[in-house]
C-alpha atoms as a PDB file:
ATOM      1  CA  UNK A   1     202.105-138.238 -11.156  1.00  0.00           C
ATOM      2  CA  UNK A   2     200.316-141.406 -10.986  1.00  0.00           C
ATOM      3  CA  UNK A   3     198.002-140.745  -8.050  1.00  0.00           C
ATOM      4  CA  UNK A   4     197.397-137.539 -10.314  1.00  0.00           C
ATOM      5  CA  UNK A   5     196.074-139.925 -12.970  1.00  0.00           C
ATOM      6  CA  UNK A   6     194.356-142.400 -11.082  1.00  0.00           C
ATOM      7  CA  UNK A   7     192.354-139.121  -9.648  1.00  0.00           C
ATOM      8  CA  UNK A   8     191.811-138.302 -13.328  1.00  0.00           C
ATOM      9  CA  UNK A   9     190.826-141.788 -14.341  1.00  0.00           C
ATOM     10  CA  UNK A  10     188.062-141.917 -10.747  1.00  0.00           C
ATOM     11  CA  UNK A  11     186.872-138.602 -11.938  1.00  0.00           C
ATOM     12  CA  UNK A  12     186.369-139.949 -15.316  1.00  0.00           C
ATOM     13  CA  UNK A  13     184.560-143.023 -13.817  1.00  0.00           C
ATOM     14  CA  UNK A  14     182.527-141.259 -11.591  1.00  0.00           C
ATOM     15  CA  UNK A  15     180.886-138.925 -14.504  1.00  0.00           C
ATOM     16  CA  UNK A  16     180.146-141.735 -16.700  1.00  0.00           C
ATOM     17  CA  UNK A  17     178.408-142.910 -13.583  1.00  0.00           C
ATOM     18  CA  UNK A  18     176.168-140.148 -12.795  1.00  0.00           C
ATOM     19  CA  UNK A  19     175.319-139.914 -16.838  1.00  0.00           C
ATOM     20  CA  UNK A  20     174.011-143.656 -16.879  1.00  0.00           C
ATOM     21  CA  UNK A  21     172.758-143.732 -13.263  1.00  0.00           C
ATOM     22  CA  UNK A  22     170.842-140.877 -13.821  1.00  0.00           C
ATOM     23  CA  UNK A  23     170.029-141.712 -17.463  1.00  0.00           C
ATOM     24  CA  UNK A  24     168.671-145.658 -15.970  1.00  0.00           C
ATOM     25  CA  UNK A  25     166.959-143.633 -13.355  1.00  0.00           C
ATOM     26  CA  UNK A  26     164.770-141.509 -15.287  1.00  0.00           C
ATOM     27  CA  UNK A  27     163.594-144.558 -17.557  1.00  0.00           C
ATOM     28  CA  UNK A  28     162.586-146.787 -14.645  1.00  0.00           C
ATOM     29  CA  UNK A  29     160.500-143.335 -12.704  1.00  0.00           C
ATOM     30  CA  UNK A  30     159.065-142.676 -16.171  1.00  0.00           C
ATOM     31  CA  UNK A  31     157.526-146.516 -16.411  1.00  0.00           C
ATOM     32  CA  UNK A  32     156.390-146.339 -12.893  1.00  0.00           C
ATOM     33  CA  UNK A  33     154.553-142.714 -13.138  1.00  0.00           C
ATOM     34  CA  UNK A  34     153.313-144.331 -16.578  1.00  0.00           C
ATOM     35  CA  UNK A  35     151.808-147.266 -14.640  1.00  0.00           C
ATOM     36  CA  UNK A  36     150.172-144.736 -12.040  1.00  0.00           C
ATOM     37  CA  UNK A  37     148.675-143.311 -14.838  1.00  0.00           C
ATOM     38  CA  UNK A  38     150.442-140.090 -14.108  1.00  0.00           C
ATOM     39  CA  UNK A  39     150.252-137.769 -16.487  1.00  0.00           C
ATOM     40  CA  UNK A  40     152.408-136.982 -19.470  1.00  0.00           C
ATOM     41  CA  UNK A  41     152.815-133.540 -18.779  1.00  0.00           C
ATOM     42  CA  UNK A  42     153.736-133.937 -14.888  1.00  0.00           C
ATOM     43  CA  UNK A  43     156.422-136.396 -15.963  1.00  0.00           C
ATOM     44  CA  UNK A  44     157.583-134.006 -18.562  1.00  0.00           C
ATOM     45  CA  UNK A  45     158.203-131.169 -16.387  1.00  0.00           C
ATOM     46  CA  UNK A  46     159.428-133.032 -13.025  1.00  0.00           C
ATOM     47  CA  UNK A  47     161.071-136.799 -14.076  1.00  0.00           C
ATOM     48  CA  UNK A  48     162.330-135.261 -17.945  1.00  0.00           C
ATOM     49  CA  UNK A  49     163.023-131.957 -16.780  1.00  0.00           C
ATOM     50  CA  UNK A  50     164.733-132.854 -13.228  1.00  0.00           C
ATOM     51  CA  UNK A  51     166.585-135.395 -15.266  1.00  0.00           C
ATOM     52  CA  UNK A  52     169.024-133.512 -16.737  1.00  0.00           C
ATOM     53  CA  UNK A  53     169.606-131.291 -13.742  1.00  0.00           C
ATOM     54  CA  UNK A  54     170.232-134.555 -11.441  1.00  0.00           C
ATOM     55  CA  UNK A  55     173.851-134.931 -11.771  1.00  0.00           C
ATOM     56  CA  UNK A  56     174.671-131.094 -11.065  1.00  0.00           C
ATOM     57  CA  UNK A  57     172.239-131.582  -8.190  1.00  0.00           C
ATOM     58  CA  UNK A  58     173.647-134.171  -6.208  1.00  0.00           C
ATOM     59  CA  UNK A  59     177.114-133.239  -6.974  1.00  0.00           C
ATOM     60  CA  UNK A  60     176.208-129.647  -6.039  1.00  0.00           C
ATOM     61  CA  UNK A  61     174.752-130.817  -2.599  1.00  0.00           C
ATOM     62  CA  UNK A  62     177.256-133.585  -1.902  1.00  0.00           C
ATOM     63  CA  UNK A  63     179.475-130.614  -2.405  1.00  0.00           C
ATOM     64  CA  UNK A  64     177.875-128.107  -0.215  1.00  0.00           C
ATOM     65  CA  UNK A  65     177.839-131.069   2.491  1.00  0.00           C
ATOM     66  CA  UNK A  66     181.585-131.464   2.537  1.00  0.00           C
ATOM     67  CA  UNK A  67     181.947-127.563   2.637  1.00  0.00           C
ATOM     68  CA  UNK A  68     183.163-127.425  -0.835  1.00  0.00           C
ATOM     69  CA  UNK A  69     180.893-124.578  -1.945  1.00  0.00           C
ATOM     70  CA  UNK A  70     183.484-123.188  -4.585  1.00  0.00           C
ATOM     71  CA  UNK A  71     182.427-126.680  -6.442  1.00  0.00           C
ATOM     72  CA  UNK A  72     179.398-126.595  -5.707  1.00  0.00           C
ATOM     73  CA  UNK A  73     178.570-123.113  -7.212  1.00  0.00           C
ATOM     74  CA  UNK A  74     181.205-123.130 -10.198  1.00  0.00           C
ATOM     75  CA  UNK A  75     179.533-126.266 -10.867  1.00  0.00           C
ATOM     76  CA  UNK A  76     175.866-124.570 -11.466  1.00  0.00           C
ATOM     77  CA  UNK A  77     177.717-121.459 -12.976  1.00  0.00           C
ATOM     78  CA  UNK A  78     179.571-123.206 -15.234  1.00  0.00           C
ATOM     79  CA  UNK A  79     177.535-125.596 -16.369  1.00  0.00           C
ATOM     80  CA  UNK A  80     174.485-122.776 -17.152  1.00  0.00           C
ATOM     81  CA  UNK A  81     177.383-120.837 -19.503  1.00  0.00           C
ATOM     82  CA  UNK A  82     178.086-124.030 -21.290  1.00  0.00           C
ATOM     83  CA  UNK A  83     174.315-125.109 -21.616  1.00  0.00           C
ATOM     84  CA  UNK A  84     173.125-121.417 -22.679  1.00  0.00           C
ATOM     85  CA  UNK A  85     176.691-120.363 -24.818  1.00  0.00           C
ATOM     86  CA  UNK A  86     177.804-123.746 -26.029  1.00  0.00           C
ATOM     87  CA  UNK A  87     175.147-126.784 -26.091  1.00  0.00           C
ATOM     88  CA  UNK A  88     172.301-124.310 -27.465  1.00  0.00           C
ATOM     89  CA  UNK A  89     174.482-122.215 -30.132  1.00  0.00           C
ATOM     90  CA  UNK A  90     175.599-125.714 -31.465  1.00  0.00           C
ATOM     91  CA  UNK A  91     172.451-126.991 -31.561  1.00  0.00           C
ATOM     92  CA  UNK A  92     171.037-123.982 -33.366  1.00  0.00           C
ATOM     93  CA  UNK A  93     174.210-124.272 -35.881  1.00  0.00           C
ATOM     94  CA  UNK A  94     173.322-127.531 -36.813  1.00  0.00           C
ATOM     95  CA  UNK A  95     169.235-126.530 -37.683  1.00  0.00           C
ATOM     96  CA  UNK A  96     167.783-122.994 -36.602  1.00  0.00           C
ATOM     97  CA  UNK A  97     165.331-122.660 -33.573  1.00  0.00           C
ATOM     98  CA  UNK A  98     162.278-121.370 -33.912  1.00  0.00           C
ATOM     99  CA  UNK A  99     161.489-119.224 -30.463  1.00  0.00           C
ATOM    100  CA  UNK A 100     157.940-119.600 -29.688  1.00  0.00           C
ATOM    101  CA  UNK A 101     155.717-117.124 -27.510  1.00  0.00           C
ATOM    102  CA  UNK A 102     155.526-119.613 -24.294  1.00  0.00           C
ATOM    103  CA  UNK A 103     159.779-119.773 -23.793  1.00  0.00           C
ATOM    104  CA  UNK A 104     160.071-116.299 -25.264  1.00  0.00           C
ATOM    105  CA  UNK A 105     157.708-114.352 -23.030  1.00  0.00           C
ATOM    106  CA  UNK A 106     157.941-116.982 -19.878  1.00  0.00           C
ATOM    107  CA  UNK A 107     161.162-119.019 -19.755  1.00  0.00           C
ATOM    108  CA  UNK A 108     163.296-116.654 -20.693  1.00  0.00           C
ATOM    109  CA  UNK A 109     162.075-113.961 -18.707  1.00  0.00           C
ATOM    110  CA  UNK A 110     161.965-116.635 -15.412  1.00  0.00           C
ATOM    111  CA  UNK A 111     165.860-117.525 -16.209  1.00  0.00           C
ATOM    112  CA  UNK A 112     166.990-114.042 -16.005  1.00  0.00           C
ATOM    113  CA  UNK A 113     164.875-113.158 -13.071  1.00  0.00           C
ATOM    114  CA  UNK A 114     166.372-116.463 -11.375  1.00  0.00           C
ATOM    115  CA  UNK A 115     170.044-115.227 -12.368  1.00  0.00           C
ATOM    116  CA  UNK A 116     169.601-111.660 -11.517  1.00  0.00           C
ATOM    117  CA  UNK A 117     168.145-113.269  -7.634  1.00  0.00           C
ATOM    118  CA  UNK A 118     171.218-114.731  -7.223  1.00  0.00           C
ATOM    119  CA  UNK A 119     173.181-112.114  -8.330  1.00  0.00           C
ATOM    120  CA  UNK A 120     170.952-110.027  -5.502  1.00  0.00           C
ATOM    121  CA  UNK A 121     171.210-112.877  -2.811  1.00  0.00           C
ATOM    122  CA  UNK A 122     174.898-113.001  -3.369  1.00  0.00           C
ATOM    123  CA  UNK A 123     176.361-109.323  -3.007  1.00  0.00           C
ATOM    124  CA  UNK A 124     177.236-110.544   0.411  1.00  0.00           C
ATOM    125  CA  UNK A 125     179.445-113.024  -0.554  1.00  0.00           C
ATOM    126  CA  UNK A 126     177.594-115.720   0.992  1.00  0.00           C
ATOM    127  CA  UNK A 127     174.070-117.903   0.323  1.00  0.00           C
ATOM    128  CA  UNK A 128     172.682-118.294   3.480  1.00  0.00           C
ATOM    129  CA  UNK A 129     169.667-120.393   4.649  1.00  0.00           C
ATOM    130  CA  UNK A 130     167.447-118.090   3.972  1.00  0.00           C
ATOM    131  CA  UNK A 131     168.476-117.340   0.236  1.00  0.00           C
ATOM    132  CA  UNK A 132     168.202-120.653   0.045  1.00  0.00           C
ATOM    133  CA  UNK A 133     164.549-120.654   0.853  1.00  0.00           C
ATOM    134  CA  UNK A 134     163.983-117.601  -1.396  1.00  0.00           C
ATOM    135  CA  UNK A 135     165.645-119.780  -4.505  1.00  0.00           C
ATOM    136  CA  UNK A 136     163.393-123.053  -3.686  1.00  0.00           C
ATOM    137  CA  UNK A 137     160.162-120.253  -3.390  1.00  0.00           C
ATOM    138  CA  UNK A 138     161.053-119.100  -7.198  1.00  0.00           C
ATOM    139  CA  UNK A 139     161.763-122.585  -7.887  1.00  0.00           C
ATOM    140  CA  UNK A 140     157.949-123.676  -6.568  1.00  0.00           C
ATOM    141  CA  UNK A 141     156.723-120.442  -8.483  1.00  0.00           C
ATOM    142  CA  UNK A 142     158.539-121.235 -11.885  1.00  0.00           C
ATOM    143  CA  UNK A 143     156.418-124.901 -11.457  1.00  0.00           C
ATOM    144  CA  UNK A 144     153.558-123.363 -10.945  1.00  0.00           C
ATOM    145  CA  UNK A 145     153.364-121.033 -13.579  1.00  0.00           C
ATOM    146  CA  UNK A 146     154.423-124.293 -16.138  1.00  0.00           C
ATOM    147  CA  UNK A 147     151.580-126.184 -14.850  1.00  0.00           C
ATOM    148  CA  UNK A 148     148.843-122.792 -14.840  1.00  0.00           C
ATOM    149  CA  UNK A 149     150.424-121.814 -18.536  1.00  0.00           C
ATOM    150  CA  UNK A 150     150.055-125.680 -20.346  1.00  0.00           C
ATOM    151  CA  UNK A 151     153.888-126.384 -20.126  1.00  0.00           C
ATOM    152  CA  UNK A 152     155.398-127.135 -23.776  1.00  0.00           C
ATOM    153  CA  UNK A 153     157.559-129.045 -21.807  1.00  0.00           C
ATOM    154  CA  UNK A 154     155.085-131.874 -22.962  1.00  0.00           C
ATOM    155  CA  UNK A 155     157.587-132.172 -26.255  1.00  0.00           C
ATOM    156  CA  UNK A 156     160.297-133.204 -24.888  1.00  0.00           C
ATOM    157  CA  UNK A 157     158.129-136.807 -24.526  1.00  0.00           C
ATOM    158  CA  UNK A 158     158.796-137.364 -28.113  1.00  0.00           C
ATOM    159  CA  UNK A 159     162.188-137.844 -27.595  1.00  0.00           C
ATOM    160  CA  UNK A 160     161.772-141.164 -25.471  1.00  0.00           C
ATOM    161  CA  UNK A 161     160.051-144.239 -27.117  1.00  0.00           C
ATOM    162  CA  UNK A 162     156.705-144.253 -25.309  1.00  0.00           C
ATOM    163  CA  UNK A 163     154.846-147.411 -23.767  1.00  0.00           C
ATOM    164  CA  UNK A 164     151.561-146.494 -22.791  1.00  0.00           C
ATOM    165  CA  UNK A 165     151.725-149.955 -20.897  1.00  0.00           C
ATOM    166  CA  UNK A 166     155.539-150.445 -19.380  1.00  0.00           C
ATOM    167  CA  UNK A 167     155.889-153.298 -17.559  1.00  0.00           C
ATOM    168  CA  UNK A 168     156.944-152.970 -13.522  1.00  0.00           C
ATOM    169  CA  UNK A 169     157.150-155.322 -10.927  1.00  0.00           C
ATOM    170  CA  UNK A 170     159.878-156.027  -8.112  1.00  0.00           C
ATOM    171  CA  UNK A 171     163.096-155.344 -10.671  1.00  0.00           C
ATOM    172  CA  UNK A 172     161.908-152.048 -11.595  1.00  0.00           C
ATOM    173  CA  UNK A 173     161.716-150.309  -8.225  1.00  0.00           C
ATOM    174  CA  UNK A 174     165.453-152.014  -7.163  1.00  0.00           C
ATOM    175  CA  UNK A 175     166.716-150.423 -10.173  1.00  0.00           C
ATOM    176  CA  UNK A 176     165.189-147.041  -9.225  1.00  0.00           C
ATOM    177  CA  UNK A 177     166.886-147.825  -5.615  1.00  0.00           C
ATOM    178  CA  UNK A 178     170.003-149.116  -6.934  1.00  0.00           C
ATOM    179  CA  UNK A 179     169.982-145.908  -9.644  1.00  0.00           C
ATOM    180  CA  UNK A 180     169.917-143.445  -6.499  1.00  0.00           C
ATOM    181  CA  UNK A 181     172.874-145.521  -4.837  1.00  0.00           C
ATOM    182  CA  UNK A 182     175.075-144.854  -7.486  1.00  0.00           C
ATOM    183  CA  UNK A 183     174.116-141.677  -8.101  1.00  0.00           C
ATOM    184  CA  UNK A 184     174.958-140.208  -4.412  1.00  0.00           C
ATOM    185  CA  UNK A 185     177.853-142.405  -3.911  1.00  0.00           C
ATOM    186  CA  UNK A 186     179.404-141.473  -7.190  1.00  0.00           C
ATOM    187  CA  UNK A 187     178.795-137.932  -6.818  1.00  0.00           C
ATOM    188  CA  UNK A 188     180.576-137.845  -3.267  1.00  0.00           C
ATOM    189  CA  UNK A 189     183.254-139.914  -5.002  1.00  0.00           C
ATOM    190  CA  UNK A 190     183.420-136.757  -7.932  1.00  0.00           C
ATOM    191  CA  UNK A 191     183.503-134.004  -5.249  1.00  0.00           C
ATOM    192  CA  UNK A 192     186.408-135.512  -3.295  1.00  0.00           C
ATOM    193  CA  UNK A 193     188.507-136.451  -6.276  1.00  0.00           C
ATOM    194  CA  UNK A 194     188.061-132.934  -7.893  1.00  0.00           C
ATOM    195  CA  UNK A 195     189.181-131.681  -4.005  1.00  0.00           C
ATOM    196  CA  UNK A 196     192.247-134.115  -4.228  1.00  0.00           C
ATOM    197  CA  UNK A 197     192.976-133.416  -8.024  1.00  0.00           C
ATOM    198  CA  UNK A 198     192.651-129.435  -7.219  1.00  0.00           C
ATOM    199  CA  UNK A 199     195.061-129.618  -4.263  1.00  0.00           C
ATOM    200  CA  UNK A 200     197.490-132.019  -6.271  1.00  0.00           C
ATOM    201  CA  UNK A 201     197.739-130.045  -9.033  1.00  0.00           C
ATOM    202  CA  UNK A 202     197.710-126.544  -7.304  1.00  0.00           C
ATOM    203  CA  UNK A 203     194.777-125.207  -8.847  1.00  0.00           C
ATOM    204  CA  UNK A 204     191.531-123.765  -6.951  1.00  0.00           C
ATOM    205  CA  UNK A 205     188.616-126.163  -6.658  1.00  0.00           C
ATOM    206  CA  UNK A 206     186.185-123.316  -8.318  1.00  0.00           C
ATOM    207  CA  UNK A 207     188.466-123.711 -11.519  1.00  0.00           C
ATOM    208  CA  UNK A 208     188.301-128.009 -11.490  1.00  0.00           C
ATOM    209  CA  UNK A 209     184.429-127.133  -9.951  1.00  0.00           C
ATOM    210  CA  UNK A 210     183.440-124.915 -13.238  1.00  0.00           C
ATOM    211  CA  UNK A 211     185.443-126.788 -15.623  1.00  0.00           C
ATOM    212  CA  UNK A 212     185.817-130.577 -15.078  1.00  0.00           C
ATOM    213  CA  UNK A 213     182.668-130.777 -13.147  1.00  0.00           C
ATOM    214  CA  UNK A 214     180.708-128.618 -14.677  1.00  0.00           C
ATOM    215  CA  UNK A 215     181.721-129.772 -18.319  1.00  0.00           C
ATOM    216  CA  UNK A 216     181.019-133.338 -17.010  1.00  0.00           C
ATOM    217  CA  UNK A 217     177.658-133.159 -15.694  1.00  0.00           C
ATOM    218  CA  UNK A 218     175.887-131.060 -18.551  1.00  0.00           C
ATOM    219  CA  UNK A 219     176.544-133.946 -20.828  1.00  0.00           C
ATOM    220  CA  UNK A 220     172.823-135.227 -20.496  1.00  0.00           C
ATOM    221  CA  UNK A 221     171.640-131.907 -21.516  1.00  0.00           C
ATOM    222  CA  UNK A 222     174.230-131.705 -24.759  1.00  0.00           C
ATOM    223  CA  UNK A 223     172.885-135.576 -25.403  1.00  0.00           C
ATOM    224  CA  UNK A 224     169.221-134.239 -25.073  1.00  0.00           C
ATOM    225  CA  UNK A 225     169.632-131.362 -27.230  1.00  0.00           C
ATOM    226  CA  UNK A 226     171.607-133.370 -29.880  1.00  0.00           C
ATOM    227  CA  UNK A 227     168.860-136.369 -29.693  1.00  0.00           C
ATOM    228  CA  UNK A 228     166.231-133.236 -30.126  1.00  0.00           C
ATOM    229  CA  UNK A 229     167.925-132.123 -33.260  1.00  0.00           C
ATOM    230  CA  UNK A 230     168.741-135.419 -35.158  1.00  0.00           C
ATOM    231  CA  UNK A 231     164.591-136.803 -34.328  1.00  0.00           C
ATOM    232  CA  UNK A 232     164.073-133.051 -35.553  1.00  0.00           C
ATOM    233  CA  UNK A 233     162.303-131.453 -32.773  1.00  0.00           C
ATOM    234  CA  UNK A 234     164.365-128.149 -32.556  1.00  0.00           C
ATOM    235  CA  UNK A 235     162.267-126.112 -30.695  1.00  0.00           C
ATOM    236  CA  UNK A 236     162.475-128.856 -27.884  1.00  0.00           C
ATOM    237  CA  UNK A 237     166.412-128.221 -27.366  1.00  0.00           C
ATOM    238  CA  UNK A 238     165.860-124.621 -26.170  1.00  0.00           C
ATOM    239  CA  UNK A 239     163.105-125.299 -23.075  1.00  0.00           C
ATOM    240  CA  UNK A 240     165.153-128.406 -22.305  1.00  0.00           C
ATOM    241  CA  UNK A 241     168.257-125.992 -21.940  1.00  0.00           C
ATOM    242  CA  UNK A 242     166.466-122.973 -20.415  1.00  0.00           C
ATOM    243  CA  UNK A 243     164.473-125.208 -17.517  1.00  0.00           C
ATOM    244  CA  UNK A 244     167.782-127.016 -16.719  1.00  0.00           C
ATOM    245  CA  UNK A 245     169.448-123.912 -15.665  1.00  0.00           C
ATOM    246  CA  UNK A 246     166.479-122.776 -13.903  1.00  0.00           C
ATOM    247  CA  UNK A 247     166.710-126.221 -11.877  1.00  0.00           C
ATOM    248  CA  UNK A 248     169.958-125.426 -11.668  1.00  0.00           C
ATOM    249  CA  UNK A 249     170.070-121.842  -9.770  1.00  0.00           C
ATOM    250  CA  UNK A 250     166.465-122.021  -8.203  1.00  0.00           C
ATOM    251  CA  UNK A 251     166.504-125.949  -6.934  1.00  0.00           C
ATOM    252  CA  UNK A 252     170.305-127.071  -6.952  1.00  0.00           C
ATOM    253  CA  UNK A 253     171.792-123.690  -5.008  1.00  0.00           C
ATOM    254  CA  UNK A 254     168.664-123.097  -3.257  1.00  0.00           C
ATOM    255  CA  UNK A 255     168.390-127.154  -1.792  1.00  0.00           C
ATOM    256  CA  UNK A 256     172.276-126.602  -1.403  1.00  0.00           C
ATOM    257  CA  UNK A 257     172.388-123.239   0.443  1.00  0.00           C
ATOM    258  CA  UNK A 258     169.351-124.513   2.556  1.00  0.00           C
ATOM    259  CA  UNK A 259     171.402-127.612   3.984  1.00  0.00           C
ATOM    260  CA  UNK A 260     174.592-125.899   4.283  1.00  0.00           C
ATOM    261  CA  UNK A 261     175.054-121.606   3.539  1.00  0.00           C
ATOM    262  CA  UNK A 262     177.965-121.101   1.172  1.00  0.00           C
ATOM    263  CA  UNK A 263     180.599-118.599   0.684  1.00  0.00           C
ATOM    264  CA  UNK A 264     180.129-117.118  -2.724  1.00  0.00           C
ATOM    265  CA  UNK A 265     183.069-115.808  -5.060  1.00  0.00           C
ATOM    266  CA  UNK A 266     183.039-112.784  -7.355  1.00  0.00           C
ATOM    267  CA  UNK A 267     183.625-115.138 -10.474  1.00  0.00           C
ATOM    268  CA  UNK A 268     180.077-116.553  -9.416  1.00  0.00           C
ATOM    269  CA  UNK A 269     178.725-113.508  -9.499  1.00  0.00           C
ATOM    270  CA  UNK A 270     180.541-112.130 -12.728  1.00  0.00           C
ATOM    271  CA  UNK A 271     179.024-115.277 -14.091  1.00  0.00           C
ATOM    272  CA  UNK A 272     175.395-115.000 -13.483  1.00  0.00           C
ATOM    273  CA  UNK A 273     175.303-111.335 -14.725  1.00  0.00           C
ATOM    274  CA  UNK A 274     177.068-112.825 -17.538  1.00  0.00           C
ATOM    275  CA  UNK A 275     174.075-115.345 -17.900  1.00  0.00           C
ATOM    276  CA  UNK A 276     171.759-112.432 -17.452  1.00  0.00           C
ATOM    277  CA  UNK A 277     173.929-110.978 -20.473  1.00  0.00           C
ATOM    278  CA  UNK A 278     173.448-114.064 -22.530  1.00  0.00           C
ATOM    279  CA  UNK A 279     169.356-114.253 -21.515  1.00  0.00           C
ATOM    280  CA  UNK A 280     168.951-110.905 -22.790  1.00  0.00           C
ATOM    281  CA  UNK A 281     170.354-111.711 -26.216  1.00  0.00           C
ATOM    282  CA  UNK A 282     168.427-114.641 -26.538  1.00  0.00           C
ATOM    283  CA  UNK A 283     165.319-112.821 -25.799  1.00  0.00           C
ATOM    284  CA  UNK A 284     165.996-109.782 -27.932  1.00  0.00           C
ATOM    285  CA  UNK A 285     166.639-112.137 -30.931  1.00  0.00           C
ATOM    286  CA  UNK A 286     163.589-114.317 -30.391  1.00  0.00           C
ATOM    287  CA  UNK A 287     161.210-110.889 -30.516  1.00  0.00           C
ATOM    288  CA  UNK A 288     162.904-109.597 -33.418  1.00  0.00           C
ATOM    289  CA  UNK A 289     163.577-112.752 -35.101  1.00  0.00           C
ATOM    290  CA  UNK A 290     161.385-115.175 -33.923  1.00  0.00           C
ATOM    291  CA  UNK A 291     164.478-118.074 -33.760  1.00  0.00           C
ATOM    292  CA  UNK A 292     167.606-118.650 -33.424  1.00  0.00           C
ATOM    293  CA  UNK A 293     169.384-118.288 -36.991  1.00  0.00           C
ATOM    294  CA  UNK A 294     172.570-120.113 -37.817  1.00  0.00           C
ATOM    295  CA  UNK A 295     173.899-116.289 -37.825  1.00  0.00           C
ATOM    296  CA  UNK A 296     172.668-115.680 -34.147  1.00  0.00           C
ATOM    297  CA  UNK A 297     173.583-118.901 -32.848  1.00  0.00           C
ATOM    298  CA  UNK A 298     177.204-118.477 -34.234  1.00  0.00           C
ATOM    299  CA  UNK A 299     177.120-115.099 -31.737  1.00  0.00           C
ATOM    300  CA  UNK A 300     176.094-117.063 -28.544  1.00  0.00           C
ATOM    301  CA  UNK A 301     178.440-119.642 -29.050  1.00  0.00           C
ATOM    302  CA  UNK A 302     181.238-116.699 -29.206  1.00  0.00           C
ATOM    303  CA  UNK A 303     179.571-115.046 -26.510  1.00  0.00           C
ATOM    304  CA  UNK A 304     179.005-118.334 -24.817  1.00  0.00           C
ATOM    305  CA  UNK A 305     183.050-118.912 -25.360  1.00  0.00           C
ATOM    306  CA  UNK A 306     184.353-115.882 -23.568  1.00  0.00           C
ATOM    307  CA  UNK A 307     181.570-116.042 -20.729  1.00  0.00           C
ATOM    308  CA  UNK A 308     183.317-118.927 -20.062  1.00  0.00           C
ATOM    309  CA  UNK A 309     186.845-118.196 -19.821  1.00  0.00           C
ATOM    310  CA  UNK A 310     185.860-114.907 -18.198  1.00  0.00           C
ATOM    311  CA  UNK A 311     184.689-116.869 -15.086  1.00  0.00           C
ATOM    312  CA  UNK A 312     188.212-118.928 -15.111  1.00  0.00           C
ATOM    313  CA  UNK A 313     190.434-116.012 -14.256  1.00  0.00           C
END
């Protein structure tokens, strides 16, 4: 029982890790593309965006590495339920979302083409190298099209105190280094934990991969979206939520699947036409509706609910 807990305890550890190493990560890359005079909208969609993907990215492909692909995918799967079902019908509960034309005719649209690839690349029970390449290609498309289309991704800026002249010198770019230390040591240290804790306690590492895992590194999208809605930019917390789990399936699996091919189970796949499910709802009510109500958000989170626990039998 107590190397049971002190696996709970690492596990606890290591996700607070990955939030603030990731978190300290993003504000030191932000300062330095600042410097370079970057552009606000590149950071938006690659540092911001990337940002809240990068703990179920390097988990993922620390997981894939150590042939733990039941992790690795139950960790994409279920943390795109909890972002989609979850993080966004709370989010509208607490102030409605208004839906506009840019993530209603081309994020949504992209997410459900993304889950319905996998769906496609996984009927044979297995993402090879080559899916992988096909998931990084819609990946490099999906940028594209942000960049051609005038990304509102440029929003989610307002949710970070801007210096249009941050300060970097020697400290800066250590802590960038220093960042990415702890964030692939501590999401090796995650992966083999939730192996030990899975074994330990009998269970399957999909159901510690798409539950503790997963639960544990979509907190920096719930803390985005909740940040979004108390500094009252609403319509920010659905593209944050919809371009994470775009990362997520297009540039975690594909980068994954491209080092290492992984077996795929038929809760994975149950759980991305599930997704596709949930996409299709969201769409239908932002061309009816044109946002989320409080009504329609109470719905997701319900649907969002038994997606959830459908994937965990």
């Amino acid at each position: 029982m107590s190397e049971i807990l002190v696996d709970i305890i690492g596990i606890i550890i290591s996700i607070i890790a990955l939030w603030k190493g990731a978190d300290f990560l993003i504000e030191n890359s932000y300062k330095v593309a600042k410097k370079h005079n970057i552009s606000e909208s590149i950071i938006g969609l690659t540092i911001l965006a990337f940002g809240t993907s990068l703990p179920e990215f390097l988990v993922s492909l620390s997981a894939a590495l150590m042939g733990s692909s039941n992790i690795s995918i139950g960790n994409v799967i279920g943390s795109n339920i909890f972002n989609l079902g979850f993080i966004l019908g709370l989010t509208a509960l607490i102030h409605p979302i208004k839906i506009k034309k840019d993530i209603l005719y081309r994020d949504i649209p992209f997410f459900i083409i993304s889950s319905l690839a996998f769906i496609f690349l996984a009927l044979d029970k297995i993402l090879s190298r080559l899916d992988g390449l096909i998931l990084l290609t819609l990946f490099g498309i999906f940028i594209f099209v942000l960049l051609k289309t005038n990304s509102s991704f440029q929003e989610e800026e307002e949710i970070i105190e801007i210096d249009k002249n941050p300060k970097v010198g020697f400290f800066t770019y250590l802590a960038i280094g220093l960042s990415l230390g702890t964030l692939i040591f501590f999401s090796k240290l995650l992966v083999t934990l939730s192996k030990n804790l899975a074994l330990k306690l009998g269970i399957s590492d999909w159901i510690i991969g798409s539950t503790i895992v997963a639960l544990g590194t979509s907190f920096p999208e719930f803390v985005t979206s909740l940040v979004a809605v108390l500094k009252k930019r609403y319509s920010m917390s659905i593209g944050n939520i919809l371009g994470s789990n775009i990362f997520n399936i297009c540039l975690v699996l594909g980068s994954a699947s491209l080092i290492f091919p992984m077996n795929v189970k038929k809760q994975a796949v149950l759980g991305s036409f599930l997704l596709v499910l949930l996409g299709i709802y969201l769409f239908f009510v932002g061309y009816k509706y044109k946002a989320l109500s409080r009504f329609n958000a109470f719905i997701l989170l319900i649907l969002g609910i038994f997606s959830y626990f459908k994937i965990l039998k």
